[in-house]
C-alpha atoms as a PDB file:
ATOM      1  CA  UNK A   1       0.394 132.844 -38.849  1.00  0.00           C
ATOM      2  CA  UNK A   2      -1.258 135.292 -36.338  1.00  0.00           C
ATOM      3  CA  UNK A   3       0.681 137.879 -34.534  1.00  0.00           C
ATOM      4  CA  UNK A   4       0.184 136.237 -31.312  1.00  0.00           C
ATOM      5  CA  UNK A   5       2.101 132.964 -32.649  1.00  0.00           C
ATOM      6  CA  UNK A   6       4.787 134.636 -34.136  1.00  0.00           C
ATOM      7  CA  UNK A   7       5.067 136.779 -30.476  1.00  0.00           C
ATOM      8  CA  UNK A   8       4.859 133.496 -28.445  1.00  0.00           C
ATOM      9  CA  UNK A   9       7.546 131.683 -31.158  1.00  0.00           C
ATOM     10  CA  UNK A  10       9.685 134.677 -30.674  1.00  0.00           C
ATOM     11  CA  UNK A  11       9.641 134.057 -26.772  1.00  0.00           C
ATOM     12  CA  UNK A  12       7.411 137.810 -26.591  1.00  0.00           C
ATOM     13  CA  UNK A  13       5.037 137.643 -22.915  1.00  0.00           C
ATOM     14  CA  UNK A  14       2.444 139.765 -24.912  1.00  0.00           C
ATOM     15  CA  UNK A  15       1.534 140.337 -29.112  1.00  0.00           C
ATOM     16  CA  UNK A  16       3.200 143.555 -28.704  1.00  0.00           C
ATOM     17  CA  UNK A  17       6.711 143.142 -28.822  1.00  0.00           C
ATOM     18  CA  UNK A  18       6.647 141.742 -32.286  1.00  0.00           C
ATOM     19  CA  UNK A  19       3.914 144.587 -33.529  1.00  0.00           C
ATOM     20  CA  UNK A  20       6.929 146.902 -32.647  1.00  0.00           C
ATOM     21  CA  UNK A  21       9.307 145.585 -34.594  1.00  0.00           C
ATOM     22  CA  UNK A  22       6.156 145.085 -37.334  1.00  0.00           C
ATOM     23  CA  UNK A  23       5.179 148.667 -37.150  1.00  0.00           C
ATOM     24  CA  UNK A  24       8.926 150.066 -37.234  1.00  0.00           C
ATOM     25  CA  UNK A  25       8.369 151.112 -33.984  1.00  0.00           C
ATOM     26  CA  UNK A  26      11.351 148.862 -32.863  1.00  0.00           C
ATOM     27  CA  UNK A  27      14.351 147.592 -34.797  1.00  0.00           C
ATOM     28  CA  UNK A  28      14.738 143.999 -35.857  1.00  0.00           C
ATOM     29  CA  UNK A  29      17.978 142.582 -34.582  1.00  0.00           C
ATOM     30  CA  UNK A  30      19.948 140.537 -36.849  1.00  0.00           C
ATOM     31  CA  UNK A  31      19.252 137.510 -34.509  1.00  0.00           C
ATOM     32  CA  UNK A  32      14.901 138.068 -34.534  1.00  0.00           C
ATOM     33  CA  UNK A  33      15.259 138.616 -38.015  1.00  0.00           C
ATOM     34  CA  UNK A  34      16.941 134.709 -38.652  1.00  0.00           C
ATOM     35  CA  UNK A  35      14.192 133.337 -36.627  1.00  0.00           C
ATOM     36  CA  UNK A  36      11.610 135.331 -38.020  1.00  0.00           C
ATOM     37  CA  UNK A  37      12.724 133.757 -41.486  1.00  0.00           C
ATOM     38  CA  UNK A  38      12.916 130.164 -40.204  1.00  0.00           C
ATOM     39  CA  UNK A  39       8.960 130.819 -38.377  1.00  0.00           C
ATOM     40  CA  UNK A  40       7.412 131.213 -41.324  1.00  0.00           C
ATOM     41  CA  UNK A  41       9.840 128.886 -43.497  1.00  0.00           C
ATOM     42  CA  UNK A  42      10.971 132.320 -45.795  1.00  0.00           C
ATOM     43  CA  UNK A  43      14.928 132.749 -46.726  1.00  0.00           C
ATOM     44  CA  UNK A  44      16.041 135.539 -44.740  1.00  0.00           C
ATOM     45  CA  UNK A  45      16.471 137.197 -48.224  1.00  0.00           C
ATOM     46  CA  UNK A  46      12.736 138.138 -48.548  1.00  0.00           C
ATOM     47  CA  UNK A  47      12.388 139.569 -45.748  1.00  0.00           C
ATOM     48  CA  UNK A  48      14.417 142.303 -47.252  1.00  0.00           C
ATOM     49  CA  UNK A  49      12.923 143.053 -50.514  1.00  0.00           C
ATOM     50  CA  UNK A  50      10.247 142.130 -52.920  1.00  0.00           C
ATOM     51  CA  UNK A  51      10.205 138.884 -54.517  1.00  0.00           C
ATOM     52  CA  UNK A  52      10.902 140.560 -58.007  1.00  0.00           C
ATOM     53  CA  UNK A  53      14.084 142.767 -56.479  1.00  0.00           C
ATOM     54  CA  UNK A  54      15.257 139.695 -55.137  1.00  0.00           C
ATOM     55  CA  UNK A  55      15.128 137.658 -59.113  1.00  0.00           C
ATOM     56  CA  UNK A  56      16.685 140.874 -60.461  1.00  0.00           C
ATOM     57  CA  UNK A  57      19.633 140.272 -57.308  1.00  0.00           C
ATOM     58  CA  UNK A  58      20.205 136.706 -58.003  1.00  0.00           C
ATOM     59  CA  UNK A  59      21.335 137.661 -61.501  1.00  0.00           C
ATOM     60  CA  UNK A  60      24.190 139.974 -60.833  1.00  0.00           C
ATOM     61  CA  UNK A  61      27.159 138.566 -60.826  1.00  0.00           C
ATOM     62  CA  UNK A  62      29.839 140.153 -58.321  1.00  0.00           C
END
């Protein structure tokens, strides 16, 4: 998916907006974040850490 589509999905007039929040020029709100994950079909998870942090996460048990 291309920066543009993720921009438009996002309801973002211009690419930009999203680079922001890309870059760490911007902070992801907890809300952009959920729909980020549901855009490109990812749980939310992920976007957080590396696939291998997150099988090392899965098997603590708290």
């Amino acid at each position: 998916m291309t920066l543009k589509e993720i921009s438009t999905s996002l309801g973002y007039q211009s690419p930009n907006g999203y680079y922001y929040l890309e870059s760490g020029r911007s902070k992801f709100t907890a809300d952009t974040l959920a729909q980020v994950s549901i855009i490109l079909n990812v749980p939310l998870i992920d976007l957080f850490c590396e696939v291998e942090d997150h099988e090392r996460t899965d098997k603590i048990n708290i």
